[in-house]
C-alpha atoms as a PDB file:
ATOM      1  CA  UNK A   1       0.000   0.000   0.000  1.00  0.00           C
ATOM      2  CA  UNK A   2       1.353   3.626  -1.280  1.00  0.00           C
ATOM      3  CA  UNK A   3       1.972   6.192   1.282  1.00  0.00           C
ATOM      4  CA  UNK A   4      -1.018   8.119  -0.725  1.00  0.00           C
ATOM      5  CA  UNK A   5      -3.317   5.720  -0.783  1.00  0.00           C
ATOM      6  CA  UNK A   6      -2.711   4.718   3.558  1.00  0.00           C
ATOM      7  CA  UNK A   7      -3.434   8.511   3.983  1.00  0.00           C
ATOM      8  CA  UNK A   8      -6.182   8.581   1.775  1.00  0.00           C
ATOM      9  CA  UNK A   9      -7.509   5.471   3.778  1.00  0.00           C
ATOM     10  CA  UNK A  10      -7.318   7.384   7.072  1.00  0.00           C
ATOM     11  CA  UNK A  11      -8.942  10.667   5.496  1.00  0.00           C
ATOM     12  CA  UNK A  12     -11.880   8.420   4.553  1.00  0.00           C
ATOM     13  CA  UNK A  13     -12.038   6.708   7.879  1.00  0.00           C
ATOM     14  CA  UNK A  14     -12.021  10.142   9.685  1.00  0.00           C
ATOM     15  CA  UNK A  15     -15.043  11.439   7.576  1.00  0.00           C
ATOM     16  CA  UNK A  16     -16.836   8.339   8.055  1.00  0.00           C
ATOM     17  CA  UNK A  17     -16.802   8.327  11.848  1.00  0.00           C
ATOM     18  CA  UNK A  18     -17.795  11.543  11.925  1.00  0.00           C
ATOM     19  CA  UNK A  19     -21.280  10.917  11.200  1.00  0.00           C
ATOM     20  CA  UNK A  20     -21.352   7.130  12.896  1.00  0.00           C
ATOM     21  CA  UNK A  21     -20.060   8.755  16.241  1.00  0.00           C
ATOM     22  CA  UNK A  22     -23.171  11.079  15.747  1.00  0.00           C
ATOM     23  CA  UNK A  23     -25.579   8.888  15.176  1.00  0.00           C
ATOM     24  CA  UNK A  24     -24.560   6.299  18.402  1.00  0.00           C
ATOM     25  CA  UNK A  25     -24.896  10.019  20.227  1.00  0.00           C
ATOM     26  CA  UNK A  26     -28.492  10.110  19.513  1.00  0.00           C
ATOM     27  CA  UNK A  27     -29.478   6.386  19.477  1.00  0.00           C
ATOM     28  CA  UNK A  28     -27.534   4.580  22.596  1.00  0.00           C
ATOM     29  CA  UNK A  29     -29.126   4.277  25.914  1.00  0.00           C
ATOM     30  CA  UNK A  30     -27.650   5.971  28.748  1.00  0.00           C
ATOM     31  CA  UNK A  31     -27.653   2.684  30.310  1.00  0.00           C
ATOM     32  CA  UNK A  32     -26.980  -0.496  29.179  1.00  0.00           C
ATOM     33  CA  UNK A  33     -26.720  -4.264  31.091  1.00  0.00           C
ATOM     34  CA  UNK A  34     -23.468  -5.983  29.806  1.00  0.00           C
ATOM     35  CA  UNK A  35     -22.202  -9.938  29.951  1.00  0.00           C
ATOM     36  CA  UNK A  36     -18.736 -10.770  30.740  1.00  0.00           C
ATOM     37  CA  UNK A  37     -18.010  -7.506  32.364  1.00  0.00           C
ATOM     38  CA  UNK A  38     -15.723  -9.169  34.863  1.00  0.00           C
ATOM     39  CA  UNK A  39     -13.981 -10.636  31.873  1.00  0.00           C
ATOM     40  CA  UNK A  40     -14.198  -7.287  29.851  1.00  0.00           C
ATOM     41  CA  UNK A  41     -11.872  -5.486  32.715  1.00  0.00           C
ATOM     42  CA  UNK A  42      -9.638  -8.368  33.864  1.00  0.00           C
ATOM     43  CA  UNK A  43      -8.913  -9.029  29.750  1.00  0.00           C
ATOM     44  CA  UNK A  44      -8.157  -5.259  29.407  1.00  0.00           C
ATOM     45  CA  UNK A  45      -5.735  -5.004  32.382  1.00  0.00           C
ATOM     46  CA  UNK A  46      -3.580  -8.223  31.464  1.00  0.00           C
ATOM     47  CA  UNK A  47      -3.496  -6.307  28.143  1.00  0.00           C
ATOM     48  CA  UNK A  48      -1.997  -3.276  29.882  1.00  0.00           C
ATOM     49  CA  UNK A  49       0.274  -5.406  31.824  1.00  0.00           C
ATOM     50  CA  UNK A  50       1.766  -6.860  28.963  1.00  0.00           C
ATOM     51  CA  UNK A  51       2.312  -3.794  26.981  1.00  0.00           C
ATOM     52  CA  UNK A  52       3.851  -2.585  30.147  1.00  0.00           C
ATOM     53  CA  UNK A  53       6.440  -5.380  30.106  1.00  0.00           C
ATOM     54  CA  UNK A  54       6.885  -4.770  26.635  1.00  0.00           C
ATOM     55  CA  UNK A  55       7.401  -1.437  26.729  1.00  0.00           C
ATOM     56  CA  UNK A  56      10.007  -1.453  29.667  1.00  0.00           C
ATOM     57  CA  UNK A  57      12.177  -4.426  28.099  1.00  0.00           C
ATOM     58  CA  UNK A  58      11.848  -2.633  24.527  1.00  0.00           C
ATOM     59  CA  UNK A  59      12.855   0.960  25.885  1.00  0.00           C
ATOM     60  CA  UNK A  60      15.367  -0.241  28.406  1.00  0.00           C
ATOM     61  CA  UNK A  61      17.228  -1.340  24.929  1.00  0.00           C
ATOM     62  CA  UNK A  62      16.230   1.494  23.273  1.00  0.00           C
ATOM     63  CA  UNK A  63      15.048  -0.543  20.912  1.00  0.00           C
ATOM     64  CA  UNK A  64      12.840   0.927  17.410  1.00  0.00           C
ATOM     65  CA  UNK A  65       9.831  -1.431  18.531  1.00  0.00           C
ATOM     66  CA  UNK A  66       9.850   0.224  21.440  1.00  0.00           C
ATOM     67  CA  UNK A  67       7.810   3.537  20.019  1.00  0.00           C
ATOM     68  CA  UNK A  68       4.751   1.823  18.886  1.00  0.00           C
ATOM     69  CA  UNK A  69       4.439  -0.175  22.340  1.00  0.00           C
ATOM     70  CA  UNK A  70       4.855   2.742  24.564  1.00  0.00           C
ATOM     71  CA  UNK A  71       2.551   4.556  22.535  1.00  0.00           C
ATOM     72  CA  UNK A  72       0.210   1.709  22.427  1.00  0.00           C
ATOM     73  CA  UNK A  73       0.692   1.551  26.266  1.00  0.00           C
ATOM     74  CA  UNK A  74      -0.274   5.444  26.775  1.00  0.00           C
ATOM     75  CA  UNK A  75      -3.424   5.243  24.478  1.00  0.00           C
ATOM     76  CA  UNK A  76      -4.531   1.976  26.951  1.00  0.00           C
ATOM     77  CA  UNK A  77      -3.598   4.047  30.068  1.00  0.00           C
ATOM     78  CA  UNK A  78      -6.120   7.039  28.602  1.00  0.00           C
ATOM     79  CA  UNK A  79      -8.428   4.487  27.813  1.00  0.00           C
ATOM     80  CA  UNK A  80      -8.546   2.819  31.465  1.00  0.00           C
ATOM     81  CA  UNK A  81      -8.795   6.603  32.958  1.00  0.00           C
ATOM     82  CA  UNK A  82     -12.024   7.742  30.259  1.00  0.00           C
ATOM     83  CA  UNK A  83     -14.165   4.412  30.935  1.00  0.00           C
ATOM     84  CA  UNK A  84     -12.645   4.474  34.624  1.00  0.00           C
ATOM     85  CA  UNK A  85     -14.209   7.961  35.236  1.00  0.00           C
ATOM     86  CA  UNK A  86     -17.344   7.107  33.037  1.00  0.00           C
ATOM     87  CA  UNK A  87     -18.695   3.785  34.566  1.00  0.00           C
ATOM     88  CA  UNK A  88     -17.849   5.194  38.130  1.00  0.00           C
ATOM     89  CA  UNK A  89     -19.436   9.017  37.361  1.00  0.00           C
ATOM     90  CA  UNK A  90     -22.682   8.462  39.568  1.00  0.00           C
ATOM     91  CA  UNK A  91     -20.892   5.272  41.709  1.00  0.00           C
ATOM     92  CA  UNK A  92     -19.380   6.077  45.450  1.00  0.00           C
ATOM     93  CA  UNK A  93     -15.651   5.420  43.442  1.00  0.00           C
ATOM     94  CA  UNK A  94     -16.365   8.184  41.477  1.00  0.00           C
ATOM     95  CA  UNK A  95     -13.624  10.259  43.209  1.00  0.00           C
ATOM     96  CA  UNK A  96     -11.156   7.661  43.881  1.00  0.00           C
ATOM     97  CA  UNK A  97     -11.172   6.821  40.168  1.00  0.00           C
ATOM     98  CA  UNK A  98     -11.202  10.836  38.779  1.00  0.00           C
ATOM     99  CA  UNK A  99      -7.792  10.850  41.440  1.00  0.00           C
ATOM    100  CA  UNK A 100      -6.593   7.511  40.326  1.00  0.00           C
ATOM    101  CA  UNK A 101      -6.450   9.477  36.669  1.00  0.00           C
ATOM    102  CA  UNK A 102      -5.106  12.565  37.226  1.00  0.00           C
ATOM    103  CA  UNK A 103      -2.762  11.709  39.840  1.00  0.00           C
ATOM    104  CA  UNK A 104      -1.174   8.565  37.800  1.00  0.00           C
ATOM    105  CA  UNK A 105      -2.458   7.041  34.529  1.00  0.00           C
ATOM    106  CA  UNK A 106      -2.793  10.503  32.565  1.00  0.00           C
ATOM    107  CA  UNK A 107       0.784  11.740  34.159  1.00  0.00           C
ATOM    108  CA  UNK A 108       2.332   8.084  33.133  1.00  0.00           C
ATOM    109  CA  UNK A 109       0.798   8.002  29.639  1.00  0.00           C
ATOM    110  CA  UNK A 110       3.003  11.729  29.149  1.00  0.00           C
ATOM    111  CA  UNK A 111       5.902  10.371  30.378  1.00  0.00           C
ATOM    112  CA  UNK A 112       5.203   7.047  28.129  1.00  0.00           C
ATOM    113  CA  UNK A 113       4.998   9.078  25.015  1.00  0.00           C
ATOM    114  CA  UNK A 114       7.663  11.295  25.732  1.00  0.00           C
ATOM    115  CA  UNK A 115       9.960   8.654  25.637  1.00  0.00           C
ATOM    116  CA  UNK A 116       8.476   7.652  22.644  1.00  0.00           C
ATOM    117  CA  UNK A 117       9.366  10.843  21.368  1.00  0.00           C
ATOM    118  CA  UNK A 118      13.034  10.803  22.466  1.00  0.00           C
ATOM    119  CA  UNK A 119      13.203   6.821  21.144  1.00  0.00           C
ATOM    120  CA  UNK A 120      12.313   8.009  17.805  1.00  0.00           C
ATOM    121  CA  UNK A 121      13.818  11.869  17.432  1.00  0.00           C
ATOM    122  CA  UNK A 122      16.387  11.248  19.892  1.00  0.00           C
ATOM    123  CA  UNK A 123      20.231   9.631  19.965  1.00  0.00           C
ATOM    124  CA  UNK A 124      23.627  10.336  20.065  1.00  0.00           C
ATOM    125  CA  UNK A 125      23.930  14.007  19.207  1.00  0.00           C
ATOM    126  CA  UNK A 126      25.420  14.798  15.988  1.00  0.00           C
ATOM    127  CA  UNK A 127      26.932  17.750  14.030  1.00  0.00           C
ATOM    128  CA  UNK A 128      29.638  18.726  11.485  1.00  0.00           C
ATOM    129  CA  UNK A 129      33.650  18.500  12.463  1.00  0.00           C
ATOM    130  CA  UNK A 130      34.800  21.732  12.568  1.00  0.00           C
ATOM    131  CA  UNK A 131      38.505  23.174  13.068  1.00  0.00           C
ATOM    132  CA  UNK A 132      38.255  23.622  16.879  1.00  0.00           C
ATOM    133  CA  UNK A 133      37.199  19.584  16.734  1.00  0.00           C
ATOM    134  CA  UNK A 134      40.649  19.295  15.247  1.00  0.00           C
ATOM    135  CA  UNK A 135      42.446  21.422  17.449  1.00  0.00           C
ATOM    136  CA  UNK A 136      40.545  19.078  20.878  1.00  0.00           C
ATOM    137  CA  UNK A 137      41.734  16.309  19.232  1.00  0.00           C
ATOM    138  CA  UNK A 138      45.335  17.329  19.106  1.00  0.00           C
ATOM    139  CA  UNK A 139      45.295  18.598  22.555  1.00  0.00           C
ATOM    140  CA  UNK A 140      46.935  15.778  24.476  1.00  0.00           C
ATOM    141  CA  UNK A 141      45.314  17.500  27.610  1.00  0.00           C
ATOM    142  CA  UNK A 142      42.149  17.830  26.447  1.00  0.00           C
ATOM    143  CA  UNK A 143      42.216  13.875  25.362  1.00  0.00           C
ATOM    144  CA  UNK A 144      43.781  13.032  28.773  1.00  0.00           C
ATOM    145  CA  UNK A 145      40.806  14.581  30.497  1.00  0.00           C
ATOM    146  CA  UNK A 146      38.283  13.338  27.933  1.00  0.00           C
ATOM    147  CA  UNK A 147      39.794  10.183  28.495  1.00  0.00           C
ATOM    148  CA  UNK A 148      39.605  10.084  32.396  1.00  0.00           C
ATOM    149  CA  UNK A 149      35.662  10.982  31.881  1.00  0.00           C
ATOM    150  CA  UNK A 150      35.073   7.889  29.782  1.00  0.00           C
ATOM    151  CA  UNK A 151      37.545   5.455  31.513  1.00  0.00           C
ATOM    152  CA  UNK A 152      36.333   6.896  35.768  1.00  0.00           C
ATOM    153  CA  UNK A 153      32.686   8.247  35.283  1.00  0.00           C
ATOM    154  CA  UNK A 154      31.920  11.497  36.438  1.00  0.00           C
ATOM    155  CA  UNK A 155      33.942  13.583  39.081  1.00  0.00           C
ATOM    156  CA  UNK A 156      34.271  17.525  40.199  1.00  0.00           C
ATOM    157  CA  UNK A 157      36.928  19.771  38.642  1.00  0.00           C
ATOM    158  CA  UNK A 158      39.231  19.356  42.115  1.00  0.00           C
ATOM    159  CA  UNK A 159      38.941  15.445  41.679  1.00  0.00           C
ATOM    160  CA  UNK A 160      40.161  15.700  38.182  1.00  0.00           C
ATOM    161  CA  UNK A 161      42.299  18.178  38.648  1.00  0.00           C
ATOM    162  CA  UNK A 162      44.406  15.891  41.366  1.00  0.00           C
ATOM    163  CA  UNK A 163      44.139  12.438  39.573  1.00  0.00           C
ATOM    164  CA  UNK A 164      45.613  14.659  36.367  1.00  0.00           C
ATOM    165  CA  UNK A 165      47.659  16.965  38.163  1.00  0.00           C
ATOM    166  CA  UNK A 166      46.798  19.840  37.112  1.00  0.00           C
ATOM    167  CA  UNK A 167      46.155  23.164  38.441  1.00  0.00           C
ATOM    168  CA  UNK A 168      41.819  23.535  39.605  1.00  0.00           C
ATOM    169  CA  UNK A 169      41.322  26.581  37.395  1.00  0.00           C
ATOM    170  CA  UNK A 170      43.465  25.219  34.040  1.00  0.00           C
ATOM    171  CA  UNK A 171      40.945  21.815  34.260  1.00  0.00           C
ATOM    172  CA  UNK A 172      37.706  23.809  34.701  1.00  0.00           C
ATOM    173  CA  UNK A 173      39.003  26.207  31.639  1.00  0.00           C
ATOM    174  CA  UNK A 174      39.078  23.306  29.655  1.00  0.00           C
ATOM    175  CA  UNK A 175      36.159  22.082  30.784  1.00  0.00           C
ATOM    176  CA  UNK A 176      34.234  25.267  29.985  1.00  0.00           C
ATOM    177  CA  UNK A 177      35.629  24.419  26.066  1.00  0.00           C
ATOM    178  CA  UNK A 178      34.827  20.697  26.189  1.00  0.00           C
ATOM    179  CA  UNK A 179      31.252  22.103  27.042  1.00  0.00           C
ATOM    180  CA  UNK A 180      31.155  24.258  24.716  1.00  0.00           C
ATOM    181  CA  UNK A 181      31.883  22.034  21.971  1.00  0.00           C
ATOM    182  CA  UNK A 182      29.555  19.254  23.182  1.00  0.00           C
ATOM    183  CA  UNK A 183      32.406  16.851  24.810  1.00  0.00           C
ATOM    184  CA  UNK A 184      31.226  17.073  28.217  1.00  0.00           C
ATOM    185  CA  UNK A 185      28.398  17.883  30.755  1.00  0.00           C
ATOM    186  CA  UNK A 186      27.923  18.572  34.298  1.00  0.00           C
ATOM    187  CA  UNK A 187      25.153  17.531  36.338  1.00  0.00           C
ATOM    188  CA  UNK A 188      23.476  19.155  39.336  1.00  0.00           C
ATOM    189  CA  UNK A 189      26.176  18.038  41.530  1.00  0.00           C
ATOM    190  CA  UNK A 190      28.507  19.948  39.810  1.00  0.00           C
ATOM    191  CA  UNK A 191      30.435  16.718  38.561  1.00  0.00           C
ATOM    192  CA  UNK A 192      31.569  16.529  34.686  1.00  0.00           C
ATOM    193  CA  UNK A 193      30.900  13.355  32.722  1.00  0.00           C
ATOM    194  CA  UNK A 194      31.812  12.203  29.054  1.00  0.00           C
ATOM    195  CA  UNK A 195      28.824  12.703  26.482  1.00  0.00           C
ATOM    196  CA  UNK A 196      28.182  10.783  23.281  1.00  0.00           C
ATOM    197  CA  UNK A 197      28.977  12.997  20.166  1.00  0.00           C
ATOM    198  CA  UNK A 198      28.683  11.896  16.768  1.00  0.00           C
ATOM    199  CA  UNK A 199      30.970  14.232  13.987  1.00  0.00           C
ATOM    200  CA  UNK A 200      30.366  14.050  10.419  1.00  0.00           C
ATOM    201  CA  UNK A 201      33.603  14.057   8.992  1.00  0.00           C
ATOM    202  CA  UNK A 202      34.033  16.793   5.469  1.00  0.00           C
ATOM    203  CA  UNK A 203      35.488  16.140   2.267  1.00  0.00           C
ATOM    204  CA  UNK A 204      38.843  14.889   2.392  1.00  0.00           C
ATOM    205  CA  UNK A 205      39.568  17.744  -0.156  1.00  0.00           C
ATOM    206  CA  UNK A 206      38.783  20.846   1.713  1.00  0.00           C
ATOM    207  CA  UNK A 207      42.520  22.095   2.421  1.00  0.00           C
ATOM    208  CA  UNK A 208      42.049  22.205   6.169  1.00  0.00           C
ATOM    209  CA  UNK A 209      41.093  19.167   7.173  1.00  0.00           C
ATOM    210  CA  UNK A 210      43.152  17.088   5.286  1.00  0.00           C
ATOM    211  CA  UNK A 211      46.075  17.299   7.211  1.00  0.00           C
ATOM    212  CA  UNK A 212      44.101  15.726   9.917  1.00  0.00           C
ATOM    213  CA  UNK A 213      42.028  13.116   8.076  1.00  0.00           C
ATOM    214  CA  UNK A 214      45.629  11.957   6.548  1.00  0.00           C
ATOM    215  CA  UNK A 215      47.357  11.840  10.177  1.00  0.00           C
ATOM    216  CA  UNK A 216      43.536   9.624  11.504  1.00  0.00           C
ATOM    217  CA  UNK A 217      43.772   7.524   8.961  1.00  0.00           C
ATOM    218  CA  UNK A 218      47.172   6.688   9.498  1.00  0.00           C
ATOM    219  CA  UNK A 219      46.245   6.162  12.754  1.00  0.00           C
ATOM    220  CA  UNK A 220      43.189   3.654  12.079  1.00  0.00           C
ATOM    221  CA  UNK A 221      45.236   1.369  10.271  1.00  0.00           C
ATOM    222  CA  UNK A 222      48.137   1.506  13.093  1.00  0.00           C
ATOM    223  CA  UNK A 223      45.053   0.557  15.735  1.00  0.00           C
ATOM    224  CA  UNK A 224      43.117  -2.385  13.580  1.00  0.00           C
ATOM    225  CA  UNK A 225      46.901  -3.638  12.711  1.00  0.00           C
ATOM    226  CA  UNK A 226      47.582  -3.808  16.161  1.00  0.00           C
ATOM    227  CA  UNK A 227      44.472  -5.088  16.917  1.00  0.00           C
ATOM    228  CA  UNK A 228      44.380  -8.017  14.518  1.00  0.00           C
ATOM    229  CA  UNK A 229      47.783  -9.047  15.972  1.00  0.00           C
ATOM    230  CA  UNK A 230      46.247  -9.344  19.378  1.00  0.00           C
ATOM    231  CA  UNK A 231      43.144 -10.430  18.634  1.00  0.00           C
ATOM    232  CA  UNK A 232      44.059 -13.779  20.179  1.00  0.00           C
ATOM    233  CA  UNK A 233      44.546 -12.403  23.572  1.00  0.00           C
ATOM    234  CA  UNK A 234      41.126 -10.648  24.029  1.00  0.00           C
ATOM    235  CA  UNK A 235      39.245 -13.590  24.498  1.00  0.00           C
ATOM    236  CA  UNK A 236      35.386 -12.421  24.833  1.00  0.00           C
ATOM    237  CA  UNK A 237      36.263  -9.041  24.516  1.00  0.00           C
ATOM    238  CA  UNK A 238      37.335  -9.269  20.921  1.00  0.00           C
ATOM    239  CA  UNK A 239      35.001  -9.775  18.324  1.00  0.00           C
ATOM    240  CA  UNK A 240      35.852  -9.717  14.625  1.00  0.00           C
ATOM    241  CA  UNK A 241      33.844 -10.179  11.564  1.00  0.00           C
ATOM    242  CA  UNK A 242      34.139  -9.916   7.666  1.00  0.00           C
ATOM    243  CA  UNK A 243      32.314 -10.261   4.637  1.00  0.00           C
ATOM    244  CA  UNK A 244      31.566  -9.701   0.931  1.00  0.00           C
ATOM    245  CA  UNK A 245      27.930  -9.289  -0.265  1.00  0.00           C
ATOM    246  CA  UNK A 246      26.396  -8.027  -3.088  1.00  0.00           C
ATOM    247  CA  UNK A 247      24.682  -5.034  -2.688  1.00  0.00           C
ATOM    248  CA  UNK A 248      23.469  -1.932  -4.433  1.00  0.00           C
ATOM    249  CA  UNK A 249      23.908   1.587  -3.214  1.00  0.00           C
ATOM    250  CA  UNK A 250      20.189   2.121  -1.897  1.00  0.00           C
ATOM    251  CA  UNK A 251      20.832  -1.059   0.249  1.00  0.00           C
ATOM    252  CA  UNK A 252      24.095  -0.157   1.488  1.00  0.00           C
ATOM    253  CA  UNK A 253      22.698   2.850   2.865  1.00  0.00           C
ATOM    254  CA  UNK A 254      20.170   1.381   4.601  1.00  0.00           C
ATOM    255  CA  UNK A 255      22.409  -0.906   6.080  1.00  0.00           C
ATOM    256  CA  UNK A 256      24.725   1.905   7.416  1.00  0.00           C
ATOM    257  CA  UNK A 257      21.425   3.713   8.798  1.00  0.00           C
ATOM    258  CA  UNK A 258      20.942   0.445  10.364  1.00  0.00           C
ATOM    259  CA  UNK A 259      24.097  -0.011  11.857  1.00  0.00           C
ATOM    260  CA  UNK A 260      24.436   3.588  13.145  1.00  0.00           C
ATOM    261  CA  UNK A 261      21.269   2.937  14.651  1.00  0.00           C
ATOM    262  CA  UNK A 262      22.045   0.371  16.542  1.00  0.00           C
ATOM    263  CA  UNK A 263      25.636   2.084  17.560  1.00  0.00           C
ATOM    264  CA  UNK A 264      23.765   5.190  19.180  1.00  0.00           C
ATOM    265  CA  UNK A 265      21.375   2.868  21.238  1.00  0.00           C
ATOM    266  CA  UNK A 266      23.990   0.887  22.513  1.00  0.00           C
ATOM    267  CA  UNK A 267      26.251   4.155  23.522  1.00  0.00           C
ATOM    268  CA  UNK A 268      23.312   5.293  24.866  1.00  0.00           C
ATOM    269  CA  UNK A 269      22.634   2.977  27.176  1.00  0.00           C
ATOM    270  CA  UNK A 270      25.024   4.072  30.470  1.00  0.00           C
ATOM    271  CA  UNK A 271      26.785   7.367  30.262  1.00  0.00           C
ATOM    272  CA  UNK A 272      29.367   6.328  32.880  1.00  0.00           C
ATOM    273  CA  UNK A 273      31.530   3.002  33.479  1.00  0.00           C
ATOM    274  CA  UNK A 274      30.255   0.482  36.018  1.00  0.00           C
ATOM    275  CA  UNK A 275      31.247  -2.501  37.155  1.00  0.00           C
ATOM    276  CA  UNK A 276      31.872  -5.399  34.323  1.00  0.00           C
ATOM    277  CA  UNK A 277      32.597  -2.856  31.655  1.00  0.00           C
ATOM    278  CA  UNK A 278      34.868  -1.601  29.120  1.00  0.00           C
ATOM    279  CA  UNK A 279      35.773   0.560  26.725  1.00  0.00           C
ATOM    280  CA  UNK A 280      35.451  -1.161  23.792  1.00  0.00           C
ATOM    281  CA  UNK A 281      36.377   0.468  20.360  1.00  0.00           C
ATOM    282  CA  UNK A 282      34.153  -0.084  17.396  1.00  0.00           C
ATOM    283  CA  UNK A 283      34.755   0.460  13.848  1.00  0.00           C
ATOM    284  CA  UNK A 284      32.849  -0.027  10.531  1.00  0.00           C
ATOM    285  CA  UNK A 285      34.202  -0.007   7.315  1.00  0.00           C
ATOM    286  CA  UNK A 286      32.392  -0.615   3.583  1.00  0.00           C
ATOM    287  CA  UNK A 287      33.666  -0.503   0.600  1.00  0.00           C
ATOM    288  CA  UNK A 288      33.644  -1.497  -3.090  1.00  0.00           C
ATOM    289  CA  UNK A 289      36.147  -4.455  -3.493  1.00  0.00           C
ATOM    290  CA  UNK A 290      38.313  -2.712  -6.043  1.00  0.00           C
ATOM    291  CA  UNK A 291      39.437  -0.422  -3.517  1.00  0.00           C
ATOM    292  CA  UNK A 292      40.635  -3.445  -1.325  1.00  0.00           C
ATOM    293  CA  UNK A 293      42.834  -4.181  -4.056  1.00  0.00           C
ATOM    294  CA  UNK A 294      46.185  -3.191  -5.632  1.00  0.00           C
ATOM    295  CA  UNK A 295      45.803  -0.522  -8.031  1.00  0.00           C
ATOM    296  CA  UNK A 296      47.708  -0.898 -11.739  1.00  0.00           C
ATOM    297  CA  UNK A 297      49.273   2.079 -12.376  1.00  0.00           C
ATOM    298  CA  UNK A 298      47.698   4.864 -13.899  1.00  0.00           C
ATOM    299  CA  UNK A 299      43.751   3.306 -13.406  1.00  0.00           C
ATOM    300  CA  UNK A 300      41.321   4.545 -10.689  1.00  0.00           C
ATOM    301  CA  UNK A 301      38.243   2.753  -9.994  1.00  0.00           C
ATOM    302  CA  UNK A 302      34.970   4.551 -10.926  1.00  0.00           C
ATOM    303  CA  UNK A 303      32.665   5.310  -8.646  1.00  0.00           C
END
């Protein structure tokens, strides 16, 4: 089904319940004597129960499923409050159950679909590299601190400032920059912790950052050399896989979608080190065979 005709579906659905809605309006009773009711409500809750299961194992993964469920979940949670408040409205609950609604389902079907929201807008924050990227990067003492972030979890500028040693005011100056430039953020507490940043990387051909996509790239192939050589001395903590499929472009860019999908839910899901973990670097690389290969002299492959 086209995305026109699916909307056109829904258009036609809205106009028809327009007058149908109407019509039961005039021509239900304002009472009404039902079978199963017991059934009805115990049925209904289960339901809820298991889209609240759902929901928390899907959005404690951050998983894409996870949307649809916790929506599905707050629409149930509205529904239970409406025919709640309804059925009750001349019954001695009537108060209990208008309470029960405003003080928890309604307030937990918001929260429920605003981490919908973040599940499907949200994820690692991402932006252009710019030169003062380049120049972080280069700064030995701006890694060392990024790296005692990520490798200790969160501290206070004096903390860092001792296990670095370094002078209070020179680590909260850089700091301040780190912030700036989206490296780092500091809580309520006032302590600084590592944050996720994704930077799209230019044309190698723009004159400035050349010099530093030459000097990276040298360094990649230094760090999967080295890592291939030692590969047998990770044990679980090394995993390595290759392969060659046929694809066209439209698929390999779905598959790199894919992939960076998955890589933001799974940085995303502690923003500090705890017990049992590691850093663990992660790289992706795909590319048309040809440019595995030697070149002959003289030939470039095409695009």
């Amino acid at each position: 089904m086209t995305r026109r005709v699916l909307l056109a579906v829904i258009g036609c659905s809205t106009v028809a319940l327009l007058p149908w809605t109407w019509y039961l309006a005039v021509s239900l009773p304002s009472q009404h004597h039902a079978d199963q009711w017991r059934v009805a409500w115990v049925g209904f809750d289960l339901g809820l129960v298991g889209c609240f299961a759902a929901a928390s194992w899907l959005g404690w993964r951050r998983h894409r499923t996870a949307v649809p469920v916790l929506a599905a979940t707050a629409a149930l949670l509205c529904c239970d409050a409406w025919f709640d408040i309804l059925l009750d409205w001349t019954a001695p609950d009537r108060w209990l159950s208008i309470l029960t609604a405003i003080l928890a389902e309604l307030p937990l079907a918001v929260v429920l679909l605003i981490r919908a929201r973040d599940l499907l807008v949200g994820g690692m924050p991402s932006r252009p590299l710019t030169a003062d990227d380049i120049a972080i990067h280069q700064d030995g003492r701006h890694q060392a601190l990024l790296g005692h972030l990520s490798e200790h979890g969160p501290a206070g500028v004096h903390a860092l400032a001792v296990a670095l040693d370094r002078r209070p005011d020179d680590v909260a100056g850089a700091l301040s920059l780190l912030a700036h430039a989206g490296f780092v953020g500091c809580d309520r507490r006032g302590r600084w912790s590592a944050k996720p940043l994704s930077l799209r990387t230019p044309k190698a051909d723009e004159s400035w950052v050349r010099p530093y996509l030459d000097q990276k790239y040298e360094n990649e192939v230094r760090v999967l050399a080295n890592a291939a050589r030692n590969h047998a001395k990770m044990g679980r903590w090394g995993k390595r896989e290759a392969a060659a499929i046929q694809l066209t472009s439209a698929e390999l860019t779905r598959f790199n979608a894919e992939y960076l999908e998955l890589l933001n839910r799974y940085c995303l899901l502690r923003d500090r080190p705890v017990e049992g973990t590691r850093t663990v670097l992660v790289r992706f690389y795909a590319f048309p065979r040809e440019f595995a290969e030697p070149v002959a002299a003289g030939a470039m492959p095409s695009d």
